[in-house]
Protein backbone atom coordinates (compact mmCIF):
# COMPACT_ATOMS: atom_id res chain seq x y z
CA UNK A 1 0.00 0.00 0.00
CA UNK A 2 1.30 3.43 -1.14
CA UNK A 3 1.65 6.26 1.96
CA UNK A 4 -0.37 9.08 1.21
CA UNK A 5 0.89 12.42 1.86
CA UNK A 6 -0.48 15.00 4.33
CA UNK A 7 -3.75 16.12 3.27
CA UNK A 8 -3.94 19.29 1.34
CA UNK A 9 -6.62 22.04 2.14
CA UNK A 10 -8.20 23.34 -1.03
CA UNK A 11 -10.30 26.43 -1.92
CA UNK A 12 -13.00 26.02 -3.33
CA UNK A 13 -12.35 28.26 -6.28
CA UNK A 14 -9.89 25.47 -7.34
CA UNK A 15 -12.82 22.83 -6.84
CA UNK A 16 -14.35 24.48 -9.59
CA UNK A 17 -11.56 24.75 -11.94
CA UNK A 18 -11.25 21.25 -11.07
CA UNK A 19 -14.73 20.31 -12.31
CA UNK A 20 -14.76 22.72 -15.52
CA UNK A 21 -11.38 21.15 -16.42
CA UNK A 22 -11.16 18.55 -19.64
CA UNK A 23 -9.51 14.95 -19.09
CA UNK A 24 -8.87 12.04 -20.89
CA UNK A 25 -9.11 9.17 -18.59
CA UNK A 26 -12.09 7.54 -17.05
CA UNK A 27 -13.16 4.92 -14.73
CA UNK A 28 -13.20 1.23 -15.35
CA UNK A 29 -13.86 0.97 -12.03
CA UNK A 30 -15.49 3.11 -9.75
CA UNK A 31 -14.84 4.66 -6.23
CA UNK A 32 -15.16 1.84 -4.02
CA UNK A 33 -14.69 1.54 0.25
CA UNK A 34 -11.85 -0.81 2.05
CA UNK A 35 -10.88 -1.20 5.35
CA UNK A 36 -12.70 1.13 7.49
CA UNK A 37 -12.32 2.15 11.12
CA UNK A 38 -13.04 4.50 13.69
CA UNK A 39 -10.57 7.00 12.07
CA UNK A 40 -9.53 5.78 8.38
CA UNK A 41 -10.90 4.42 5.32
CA UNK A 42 -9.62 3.11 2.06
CA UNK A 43 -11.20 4.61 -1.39
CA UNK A 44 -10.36 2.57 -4.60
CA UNK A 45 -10.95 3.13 -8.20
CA UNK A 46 -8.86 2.10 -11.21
CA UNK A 47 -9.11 3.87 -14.91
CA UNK A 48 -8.59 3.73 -18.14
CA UNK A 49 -5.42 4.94 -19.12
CA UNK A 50 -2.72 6.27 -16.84
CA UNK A 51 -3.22 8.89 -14.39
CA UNK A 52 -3.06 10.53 -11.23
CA UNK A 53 -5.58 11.03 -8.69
CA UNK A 54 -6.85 12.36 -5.62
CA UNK A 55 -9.91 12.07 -3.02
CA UNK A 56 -11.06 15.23 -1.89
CA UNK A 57 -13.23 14.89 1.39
CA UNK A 58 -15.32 16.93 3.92
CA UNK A 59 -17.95 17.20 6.81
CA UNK A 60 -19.10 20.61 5.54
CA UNK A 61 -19.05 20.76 1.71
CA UNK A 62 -16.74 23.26 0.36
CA UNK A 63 -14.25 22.92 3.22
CA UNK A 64 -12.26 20.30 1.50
CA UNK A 65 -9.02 18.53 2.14
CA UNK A 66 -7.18 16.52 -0.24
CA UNK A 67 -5.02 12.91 -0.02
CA UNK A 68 -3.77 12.01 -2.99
CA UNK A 69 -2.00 9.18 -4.69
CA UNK A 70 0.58 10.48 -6.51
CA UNK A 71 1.60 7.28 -8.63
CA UNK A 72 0.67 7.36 -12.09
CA UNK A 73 -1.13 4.45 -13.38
CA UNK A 74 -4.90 2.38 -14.00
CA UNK A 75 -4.77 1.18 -10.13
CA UNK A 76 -5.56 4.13 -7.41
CA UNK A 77 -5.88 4.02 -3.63
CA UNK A 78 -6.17 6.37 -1.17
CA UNK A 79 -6.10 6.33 2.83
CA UNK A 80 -7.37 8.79 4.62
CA UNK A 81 -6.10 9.20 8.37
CA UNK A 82 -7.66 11.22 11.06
CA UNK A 83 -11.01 10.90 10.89
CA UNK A 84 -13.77 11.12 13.87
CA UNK A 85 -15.41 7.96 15.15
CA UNK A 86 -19.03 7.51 13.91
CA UNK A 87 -18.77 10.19 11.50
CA UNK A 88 -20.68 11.16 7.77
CA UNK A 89 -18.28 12.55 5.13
CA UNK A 90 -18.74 13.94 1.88
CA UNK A 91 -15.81 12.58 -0.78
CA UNK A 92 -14.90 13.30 -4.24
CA UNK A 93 -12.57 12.07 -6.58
CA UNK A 94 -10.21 13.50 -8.91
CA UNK A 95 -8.16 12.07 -12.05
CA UNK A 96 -5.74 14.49 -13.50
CA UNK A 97 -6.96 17.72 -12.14
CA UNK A 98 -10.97 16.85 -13.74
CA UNK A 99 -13.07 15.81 -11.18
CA UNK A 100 -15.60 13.01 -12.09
CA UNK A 101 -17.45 12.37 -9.15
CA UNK A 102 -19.71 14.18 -6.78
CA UNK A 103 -22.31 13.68 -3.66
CA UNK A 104 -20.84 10.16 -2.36
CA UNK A 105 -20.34 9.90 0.88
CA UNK A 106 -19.04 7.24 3.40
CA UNK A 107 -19.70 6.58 7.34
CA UNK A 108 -16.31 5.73 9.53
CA UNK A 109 -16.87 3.05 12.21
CA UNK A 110 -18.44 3.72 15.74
CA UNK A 111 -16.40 3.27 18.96
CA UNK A 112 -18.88 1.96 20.67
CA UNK A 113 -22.27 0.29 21.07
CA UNK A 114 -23.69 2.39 18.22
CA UNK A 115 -26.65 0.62 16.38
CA UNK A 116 -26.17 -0.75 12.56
CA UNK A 117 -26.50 -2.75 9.95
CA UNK A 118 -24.76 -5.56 7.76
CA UNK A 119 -25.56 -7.50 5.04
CA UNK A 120 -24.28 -11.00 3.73
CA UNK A 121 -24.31 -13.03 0.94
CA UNK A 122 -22.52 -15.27 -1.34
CA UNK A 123 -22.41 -17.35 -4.70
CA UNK A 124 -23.25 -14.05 -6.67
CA UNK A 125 -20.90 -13.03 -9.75
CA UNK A 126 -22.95 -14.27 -13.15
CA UNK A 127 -23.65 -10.56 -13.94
CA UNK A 128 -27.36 -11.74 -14.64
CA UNK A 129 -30.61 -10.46 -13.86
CA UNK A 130 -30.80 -12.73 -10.54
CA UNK A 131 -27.40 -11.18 -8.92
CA UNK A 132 -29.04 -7.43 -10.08
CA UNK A 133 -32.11 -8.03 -7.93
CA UNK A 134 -30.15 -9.30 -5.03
CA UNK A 135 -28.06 -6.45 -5.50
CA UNK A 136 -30.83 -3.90 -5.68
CA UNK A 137 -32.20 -5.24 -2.16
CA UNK A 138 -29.26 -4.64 -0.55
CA UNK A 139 -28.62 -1.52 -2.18
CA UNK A 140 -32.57 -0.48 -0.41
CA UNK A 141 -31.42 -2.03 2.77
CA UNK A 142 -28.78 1.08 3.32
CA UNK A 143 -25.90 -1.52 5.20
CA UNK A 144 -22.97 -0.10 6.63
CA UNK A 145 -21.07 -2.46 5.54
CA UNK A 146 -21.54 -6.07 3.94
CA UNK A 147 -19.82 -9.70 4.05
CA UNK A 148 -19.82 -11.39 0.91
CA UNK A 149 -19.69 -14.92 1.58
CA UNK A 150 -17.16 -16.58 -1.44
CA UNK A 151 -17.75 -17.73 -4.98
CA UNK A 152 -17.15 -13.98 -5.50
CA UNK A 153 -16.38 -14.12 -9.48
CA UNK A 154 -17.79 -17.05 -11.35
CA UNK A 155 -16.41 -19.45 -13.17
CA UNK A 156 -13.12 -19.40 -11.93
CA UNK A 157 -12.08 -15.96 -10.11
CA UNK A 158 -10.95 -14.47 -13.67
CA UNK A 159 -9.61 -10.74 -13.53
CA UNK A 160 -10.95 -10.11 -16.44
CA UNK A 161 -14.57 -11.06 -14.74
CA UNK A 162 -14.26 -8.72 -11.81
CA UNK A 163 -15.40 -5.42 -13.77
CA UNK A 164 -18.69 -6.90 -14.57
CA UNK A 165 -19.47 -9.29 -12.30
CA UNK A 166 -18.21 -7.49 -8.91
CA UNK A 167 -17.62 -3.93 -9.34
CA UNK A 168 -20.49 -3.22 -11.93
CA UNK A 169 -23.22 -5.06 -10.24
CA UNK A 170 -22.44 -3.28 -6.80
CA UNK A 171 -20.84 -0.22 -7.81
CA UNK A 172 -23.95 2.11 -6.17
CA UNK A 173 -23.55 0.43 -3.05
CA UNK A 174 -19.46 0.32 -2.30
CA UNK A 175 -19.24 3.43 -2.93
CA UNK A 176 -20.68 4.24 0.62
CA UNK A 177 -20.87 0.76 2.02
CA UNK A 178 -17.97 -0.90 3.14
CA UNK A 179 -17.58 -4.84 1.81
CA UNK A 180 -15.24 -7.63 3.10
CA UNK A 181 -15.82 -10.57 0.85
CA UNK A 182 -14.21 -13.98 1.41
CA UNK A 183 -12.26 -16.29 -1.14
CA UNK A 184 -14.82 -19.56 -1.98
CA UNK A 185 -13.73 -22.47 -4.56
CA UNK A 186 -14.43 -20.60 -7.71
CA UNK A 187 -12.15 -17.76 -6.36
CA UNK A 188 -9.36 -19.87 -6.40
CA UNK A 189 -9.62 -21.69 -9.60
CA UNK A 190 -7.24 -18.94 -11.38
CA UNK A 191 -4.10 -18.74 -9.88
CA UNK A 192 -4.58 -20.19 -6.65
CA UNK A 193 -7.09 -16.80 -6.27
CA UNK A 194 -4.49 -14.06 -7.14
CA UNK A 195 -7.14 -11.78 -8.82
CA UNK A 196 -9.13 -11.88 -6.08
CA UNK A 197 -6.14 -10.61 -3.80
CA UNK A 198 -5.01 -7.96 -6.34
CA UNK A 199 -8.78 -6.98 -6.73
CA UNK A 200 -9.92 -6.48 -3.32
CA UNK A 201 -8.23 -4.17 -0.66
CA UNK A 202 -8.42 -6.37 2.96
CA UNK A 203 -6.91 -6.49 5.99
CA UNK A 204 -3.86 -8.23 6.05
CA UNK A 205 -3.88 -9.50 10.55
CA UNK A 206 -3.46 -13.30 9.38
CA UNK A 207 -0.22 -14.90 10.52
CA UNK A 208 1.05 -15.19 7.18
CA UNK A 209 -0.29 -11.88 6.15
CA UNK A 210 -2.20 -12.97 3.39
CA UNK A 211 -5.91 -11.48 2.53
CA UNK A 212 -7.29 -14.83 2.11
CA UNK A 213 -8.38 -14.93 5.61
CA UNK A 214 -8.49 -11.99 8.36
CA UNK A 215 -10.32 -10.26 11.47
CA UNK A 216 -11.29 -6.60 11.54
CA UNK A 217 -14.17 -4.76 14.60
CA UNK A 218 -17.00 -2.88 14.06
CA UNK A 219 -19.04 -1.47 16.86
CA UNK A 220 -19.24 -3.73 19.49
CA UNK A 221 -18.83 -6.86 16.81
CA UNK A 222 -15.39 -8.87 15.89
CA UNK A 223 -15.80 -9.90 12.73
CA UNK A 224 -13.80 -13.27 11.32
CA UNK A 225 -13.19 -14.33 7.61
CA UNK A 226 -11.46 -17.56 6.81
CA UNK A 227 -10.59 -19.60 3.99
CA UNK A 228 -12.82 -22.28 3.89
CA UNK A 229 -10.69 -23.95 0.98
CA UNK A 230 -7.65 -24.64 2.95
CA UNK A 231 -9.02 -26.70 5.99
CA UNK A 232 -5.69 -28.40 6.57
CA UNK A 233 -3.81 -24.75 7.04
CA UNK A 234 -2.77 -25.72 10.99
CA UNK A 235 -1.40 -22.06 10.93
CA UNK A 236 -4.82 -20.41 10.05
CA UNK A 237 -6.67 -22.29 13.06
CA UNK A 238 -3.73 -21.06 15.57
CA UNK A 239 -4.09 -17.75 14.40
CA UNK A 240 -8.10 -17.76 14.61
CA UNK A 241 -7.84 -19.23 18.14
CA UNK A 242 -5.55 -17.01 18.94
CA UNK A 243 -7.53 -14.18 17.18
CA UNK A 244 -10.96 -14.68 19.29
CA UNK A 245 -8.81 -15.24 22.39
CA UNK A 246 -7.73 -11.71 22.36
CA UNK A 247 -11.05 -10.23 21.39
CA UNK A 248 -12.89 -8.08 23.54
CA UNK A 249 -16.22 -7.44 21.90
CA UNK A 250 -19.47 -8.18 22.83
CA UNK A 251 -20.48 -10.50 19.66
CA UNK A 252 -17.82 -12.57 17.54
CA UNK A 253 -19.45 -13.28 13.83
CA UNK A 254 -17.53 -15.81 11.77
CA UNK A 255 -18.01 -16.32 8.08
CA UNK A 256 -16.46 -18.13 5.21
CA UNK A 257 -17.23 -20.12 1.93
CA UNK A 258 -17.70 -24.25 2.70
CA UNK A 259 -20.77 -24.85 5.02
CA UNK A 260 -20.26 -26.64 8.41
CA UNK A 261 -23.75 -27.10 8.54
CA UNK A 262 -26.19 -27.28 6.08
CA UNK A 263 -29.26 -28.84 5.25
CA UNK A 264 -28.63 -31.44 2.62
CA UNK A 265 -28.12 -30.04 -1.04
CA UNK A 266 -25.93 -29.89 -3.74
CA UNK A 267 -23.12 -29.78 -1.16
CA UNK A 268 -23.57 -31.55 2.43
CA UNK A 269 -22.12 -30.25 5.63
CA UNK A 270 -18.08 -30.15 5.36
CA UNK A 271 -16.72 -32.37 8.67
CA UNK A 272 -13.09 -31.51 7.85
CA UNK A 273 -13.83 -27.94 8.96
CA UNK A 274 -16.56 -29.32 11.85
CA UNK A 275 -13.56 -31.21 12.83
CA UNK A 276 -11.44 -28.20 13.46
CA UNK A 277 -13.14 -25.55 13.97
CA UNK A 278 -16.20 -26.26 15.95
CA UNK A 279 -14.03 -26.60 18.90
CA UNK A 280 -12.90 -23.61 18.90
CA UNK A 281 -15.70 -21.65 18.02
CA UNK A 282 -18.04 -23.09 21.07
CA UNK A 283 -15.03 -22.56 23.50
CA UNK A 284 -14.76 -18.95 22.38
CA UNK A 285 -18.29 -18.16 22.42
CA UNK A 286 -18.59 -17.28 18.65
CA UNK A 287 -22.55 -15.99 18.37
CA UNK A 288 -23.09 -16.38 14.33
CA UNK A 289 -21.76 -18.06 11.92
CA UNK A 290 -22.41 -16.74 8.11
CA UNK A 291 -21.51 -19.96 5.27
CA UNK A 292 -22.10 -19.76 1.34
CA UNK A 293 -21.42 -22.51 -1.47
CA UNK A 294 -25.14 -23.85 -1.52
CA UNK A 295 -27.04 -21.83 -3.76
CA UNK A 296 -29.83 -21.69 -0.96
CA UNK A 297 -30.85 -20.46 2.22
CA UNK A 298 -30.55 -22.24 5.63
CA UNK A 299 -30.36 -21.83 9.26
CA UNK A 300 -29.58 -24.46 12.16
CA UNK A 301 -30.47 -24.58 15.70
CA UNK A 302 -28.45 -22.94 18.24
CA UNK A 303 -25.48 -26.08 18.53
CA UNK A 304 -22.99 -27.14 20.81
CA UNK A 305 -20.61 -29.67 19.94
CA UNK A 306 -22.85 -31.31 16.84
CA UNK A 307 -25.57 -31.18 19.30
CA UNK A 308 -28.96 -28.57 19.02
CA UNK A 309 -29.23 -27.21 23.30
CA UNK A 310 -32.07 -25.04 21.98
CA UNK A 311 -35.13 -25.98 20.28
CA UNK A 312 -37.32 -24.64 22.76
CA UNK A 313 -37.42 -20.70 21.96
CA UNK A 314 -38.48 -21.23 18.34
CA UNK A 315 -36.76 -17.43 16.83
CA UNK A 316 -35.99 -15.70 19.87
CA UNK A 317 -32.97 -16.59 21.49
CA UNK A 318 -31.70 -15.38 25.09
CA UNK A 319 -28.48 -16.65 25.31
CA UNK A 320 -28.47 -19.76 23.25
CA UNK A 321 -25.62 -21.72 24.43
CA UNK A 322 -24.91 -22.63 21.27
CA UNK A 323 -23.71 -21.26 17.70
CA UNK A 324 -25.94 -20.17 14.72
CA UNK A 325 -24.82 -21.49 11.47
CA UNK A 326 -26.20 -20.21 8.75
CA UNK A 327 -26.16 -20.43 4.94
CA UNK A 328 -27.19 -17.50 2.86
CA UNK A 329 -25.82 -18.64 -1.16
CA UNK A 330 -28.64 -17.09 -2.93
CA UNK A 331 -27.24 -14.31 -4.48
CA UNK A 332 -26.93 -14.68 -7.62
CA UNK A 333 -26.12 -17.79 -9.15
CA UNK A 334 -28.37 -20.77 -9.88
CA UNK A 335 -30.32 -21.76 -7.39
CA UNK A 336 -29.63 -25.79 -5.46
CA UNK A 337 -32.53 -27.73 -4.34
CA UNK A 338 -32.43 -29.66 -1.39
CA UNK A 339 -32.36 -33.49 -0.87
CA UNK A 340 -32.88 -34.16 2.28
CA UNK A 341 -33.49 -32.74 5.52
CA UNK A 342 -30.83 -32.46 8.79
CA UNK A 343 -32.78 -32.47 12.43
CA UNK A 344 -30.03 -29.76 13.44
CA UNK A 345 -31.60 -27.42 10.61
CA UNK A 346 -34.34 -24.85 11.86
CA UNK A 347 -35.14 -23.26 8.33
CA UNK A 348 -34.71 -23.78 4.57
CA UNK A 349 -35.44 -22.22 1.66
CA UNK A 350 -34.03 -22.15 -1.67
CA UNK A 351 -34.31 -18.60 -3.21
CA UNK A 352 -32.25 -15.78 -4.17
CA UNK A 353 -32.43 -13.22 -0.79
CA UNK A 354 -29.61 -11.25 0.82
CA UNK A 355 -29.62 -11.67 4.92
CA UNK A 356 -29.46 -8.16 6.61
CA UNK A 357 -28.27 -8.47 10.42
CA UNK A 358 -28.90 -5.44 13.03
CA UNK A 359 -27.00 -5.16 15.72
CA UNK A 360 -27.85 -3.19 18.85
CA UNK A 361 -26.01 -3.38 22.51
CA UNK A 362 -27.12 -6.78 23.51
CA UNK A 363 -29.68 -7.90 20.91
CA UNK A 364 -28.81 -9.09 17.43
CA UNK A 365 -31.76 -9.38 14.82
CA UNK A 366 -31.53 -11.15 11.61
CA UNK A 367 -33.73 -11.14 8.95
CA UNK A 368 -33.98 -13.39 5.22
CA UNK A 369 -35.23 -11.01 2.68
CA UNK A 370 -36.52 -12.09 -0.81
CA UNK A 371 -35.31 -9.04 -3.84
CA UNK A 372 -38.87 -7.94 -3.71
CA UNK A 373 -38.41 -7.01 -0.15
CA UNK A 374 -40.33 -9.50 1.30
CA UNK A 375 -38.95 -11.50 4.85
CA UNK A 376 -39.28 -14.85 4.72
CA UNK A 377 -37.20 -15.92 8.03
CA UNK A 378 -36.02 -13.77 11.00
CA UNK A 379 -34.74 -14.27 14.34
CA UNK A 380 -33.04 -12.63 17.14
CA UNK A 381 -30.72 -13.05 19.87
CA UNK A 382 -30.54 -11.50 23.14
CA UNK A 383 -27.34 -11.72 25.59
CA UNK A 384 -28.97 -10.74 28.85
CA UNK A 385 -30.54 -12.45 31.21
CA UNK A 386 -34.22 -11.68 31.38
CA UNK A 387 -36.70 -11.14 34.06
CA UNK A 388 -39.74 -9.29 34.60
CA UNK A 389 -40.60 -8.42 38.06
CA UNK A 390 -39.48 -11.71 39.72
CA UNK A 391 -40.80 -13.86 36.65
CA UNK A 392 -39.24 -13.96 33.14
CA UNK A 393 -39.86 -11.96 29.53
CA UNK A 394 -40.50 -12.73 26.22
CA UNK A 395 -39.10 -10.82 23.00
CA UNK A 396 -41.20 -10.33 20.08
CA UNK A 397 -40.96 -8.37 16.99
CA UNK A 398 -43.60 -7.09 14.72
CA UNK A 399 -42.77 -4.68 11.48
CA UNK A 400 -40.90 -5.30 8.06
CA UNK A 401 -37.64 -4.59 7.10
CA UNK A 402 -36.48 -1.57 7.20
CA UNK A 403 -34.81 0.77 4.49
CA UNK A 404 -32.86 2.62 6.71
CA UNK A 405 -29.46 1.11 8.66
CA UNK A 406 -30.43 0.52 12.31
CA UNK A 407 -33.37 -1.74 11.51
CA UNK A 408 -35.91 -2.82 13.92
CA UNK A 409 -35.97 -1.62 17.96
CA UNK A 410 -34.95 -4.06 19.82
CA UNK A 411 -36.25 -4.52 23.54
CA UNK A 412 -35.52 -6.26 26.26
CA UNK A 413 -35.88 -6.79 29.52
CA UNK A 414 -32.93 -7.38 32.22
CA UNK A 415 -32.62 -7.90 36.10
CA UNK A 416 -33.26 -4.98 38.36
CA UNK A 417 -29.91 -3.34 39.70
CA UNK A 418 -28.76 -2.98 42.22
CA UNK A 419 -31.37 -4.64 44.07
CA UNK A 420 -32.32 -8.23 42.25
CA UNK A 421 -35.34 -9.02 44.70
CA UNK A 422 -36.92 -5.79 44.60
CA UNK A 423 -40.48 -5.42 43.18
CA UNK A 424 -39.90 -4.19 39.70
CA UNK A 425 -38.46 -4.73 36.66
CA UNK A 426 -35.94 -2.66 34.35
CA UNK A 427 -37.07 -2.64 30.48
CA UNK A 428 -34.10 -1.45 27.95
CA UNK A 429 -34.48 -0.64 24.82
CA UNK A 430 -32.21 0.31 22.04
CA UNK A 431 -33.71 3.46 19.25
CA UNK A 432 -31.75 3.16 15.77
CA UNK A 433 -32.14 7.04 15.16
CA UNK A 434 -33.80 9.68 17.14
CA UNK A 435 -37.51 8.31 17.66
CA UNK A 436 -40.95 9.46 18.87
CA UNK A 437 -41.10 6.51 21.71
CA UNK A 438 -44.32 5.46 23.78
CA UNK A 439 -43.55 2.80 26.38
CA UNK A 440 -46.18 1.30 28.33
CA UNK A 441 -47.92 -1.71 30.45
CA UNK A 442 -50.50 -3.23 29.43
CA UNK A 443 -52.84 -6.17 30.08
CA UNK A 444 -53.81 -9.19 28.41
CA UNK A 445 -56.76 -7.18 26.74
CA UNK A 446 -54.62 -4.57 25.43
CA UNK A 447 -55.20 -1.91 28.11
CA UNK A 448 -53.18 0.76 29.30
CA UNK A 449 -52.21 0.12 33.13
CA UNK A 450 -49.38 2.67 32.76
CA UNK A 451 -47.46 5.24 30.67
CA UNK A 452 -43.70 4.85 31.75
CA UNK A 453 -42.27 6.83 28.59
CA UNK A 454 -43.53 8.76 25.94
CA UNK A 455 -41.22 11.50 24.60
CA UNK A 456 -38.66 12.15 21.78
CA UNK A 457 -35.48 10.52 22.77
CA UNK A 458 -32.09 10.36 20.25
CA UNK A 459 -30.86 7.09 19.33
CA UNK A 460 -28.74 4.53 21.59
CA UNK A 461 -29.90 2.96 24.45
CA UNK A 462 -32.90 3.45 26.88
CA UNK A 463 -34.08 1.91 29.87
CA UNK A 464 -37.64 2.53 32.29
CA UNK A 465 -38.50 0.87 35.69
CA UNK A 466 -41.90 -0.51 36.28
CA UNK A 467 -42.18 -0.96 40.14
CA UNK A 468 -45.34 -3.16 39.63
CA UNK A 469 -48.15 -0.31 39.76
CA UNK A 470 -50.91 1.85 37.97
CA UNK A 471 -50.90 5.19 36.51
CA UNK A 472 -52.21 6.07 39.87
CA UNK A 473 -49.52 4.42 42.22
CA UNK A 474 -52.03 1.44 42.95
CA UNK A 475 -50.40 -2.36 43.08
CA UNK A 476 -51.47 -3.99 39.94
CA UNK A 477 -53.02 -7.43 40.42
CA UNK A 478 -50.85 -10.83 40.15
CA UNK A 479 -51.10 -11.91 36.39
CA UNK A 480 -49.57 -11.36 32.92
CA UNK A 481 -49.01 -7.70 31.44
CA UNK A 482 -47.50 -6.60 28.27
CA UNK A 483 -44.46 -4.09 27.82
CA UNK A 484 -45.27 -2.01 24.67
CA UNK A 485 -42.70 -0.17 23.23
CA UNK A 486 -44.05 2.02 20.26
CA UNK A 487 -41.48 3.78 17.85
CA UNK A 488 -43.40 5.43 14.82
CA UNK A 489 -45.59 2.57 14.12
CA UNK A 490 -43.22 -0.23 14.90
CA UNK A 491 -44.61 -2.29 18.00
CA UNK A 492 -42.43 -4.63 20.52
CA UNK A 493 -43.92 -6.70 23.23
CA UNK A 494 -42.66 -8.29 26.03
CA UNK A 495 -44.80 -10.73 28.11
CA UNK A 496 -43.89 -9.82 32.04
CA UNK A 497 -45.49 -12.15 35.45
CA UNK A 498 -45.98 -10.03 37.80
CA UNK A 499 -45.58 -11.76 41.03
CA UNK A 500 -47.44 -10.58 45.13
């Protein structure tokens, strides 16, 4: 990677010589995202003929600084350093003094528990009309960033199919969405998968510094690719052992190409990587873990050591136990029946969708969505223990997707602190934006027993006591009541026993 110098302020007079300016070289490729964190990004883009370029980039429009990359050639990158956590910018780019894009933006990391989205996907690049309507979805969905889950480049990972199969098809949504794909057996078919490396800008943390397989944080999430191809590489399990060891984040998300579990299709479940990897990933408490090469859609059971511990809580996980795999190959390519069934396997469906994940503090929801929009699975998962005034609470969702990053609310409901065995109960909730928010108890028949919230409140998380009484400071009755959270039409119950 080439060092960019120290960014350049420039007027914005010379912007708009810049843009009246005449040039001969264009883009093969456009601007595309790498690498982000709280305080740098990567922009890509690669041209026609030699030339030099530069990415000019703001929070206030027309107070531009400049990074440029000052090599001349077809192949640009550009890092910009010092950027604020969790922050919007405005970017251009520039190619020989002309400047040939405008209003593109991109969104560095949070340092926190900040709300957002991901997507994932895999088996995708046939530049066809099925991998365009899986791309449109996700382009709808607004991600902040997106996993793309191997068999990148059909048929064999050729650089000349990377233009119109990768960087075409997506090229509206990497320019403000940041994508980490992963290498799957078409990939590698050329050159052992040296377009793919020379195409794609990743992180480079393995412990042979290769881009094949790598780690990288986001929010409170650790995200893990690995090469699914090489399941004898004794170096990469060290390093991922060692890798989720030293983590510190609240979630740990694995993905990669070959399926550990699957329901039975064109490919079964690969053992060789069960063998050697489930070990680690149930002793290091890995949450989710996102698989491609079946051109279909599946999901298992929460499982522990080739065993399902939770079969009980249908969608709605609080602390499983157990690891999530799931498969999500429809994006693009042919689609695989199935030809069989696996007990381990919770859903299956074989259609093209994209899987769009939003995390939020504690709770994790994960939705299946069909290119028309429509959600045909879902499920979440909650890491908290749950109570609800000496009994226990139930998580439901109700509302679509969402076409906005943040997704759904999520609520909750954890022990009181500091006092476990007092009379009431603490409900938290987590707002994706700023949010008109009524929160309130009701009974079985749907009526109000009291208002606890109802105000404007900015996004991030919330939390409300109910001590167990009315709106006028009267014990409620022993029974079943309702926590209502309301957020502009989107409605979240959880079921709460209250106990005398």
């Amino acid at each position: 990677m080439r060092r960019p110098p120290l960014p350049v302020l420039l007027s914005l007079a010379l912007l708009l010589l810049l843009t009246d300016s005449a040039s001969g070289a264009l883009f093969t490729r456009g601007p595309s995202l790498w690498k982000v964190t709280t305080n740098s990004i990567l922009i890509a883009w690669q041209t026609d003929t030699p030339s030099s370029g530069k990415v000019l980039y703001s929070t206030h429009p027309g107070a531009w600084t400049a990074a440029a990359d000052t090599a001349t050639g077809t192949e640009h990158s550009v890092t910009l350093h010092g950027l604020q956590p969790a922050t919007q910018y405005d970017y251009r780019v520039v190619i020989d003094d002309v400047l040939l894009t405008t209003h593109l933006r991109f969104r560095t990391a949070p340092s926190g528990v900040t709300p957002f989205r991901f997507v994932a996907f895999g088996d995708c690049g046939v530049a066809d009309a099925n991998q365009y309507a899986v791309a449109a979805r996700v382009d709808s969905l607004n991600p902040d960033l997106g996993l793309i889950l191997g068999d990148v480049i059909y048929e064999a990972g050729e650089a000349a199919n990377f233009t119109p199969r990768y960087f075409t098809p997506y090229a509206s949504i990497i320019n403000h969405a940041v994508f980490y794909p992963v290498v799957g057996n078409h990939d590698i078919i050329t050159g052992g998968g040296q377009p793919f490396l020379d195409a794609f800008y990743l992180p480079t943390n393995s412990k042979d510094g290769s881009e094949k397989y790598y780690s990288f944080d986001y929010a409170n999430v650790h995200f893990v690719a690995l090469d699914g191809n090489d399941y004898f590489n004794a170096d990469m399990y060290d390093w991922v052992e060692a890798d989720l060891a030293a983590t510190t984040k609240r979630w740990n998300i694995v993905y990669f190409h070959q399926p550990m579990y699957t329901e039975p299709s064109t490919h079964t479940s690969d053992l060789n990587l069960r063998l050697y990897l489930e070990p680690i990933f149930v002793y290091h408490h890995v949450d989710l873990v996102l698989q491609g090469h079946n051109h279909n859609y599946c999901r298992s059971y929460p499982i522990r050591n080739g065993t399902a511990v939770d079969t009980a809580q249908g969608s709605s996980y609080h602390n499983p136990g157990g690891v999530i795999y799931l498969v999500a190959g429809g994006g693009g390519r042919v689609l695989y029946p199935f030809t069989g069934h696996d007990p381990l396997i919770r859903s299956a469906f074989s259609v093209f969708h994209t899987v769009a994940v939003d995390v939020a503090g504690d709770s994790m929801y994960v939705q299946a969505v069909l290119p028309n929009g429509t959600v045909f699975d879902c499920f979440s998962i909650v890491k908290r223990a749950s109570t609800a005034v000496e009994a226990s609470g139930h998580e439901t969702f109700v509302g679509s997707v969402q076409a906005t990053a943040g997704g759904p609310v999520l609520l909750s409901v954890r022990k009181p602190k500091p006092h476990p065995f007092e009379r009431s109960a603490e409900l938290s909730f987590t707002l994706p934006r700023a949010s008109q928010v009524h929160l309130t108890i009701r009974d079985v028949h749907g009526r109000m027993l009291r208002e606890l919230v109802s105000a404007e409140l900015q996004a991030g998380e919330h939390s409300a006591r109910w001590d167990g009484k009315d709106d006028r400071g009267r014990n409620a009755a022993t029974g079943v009541y309702f926590a209502t959270l309301d957020v502009g039409g989107t409605v979240v119950k959880t079921r709460l026993a209250l106990l005398r």
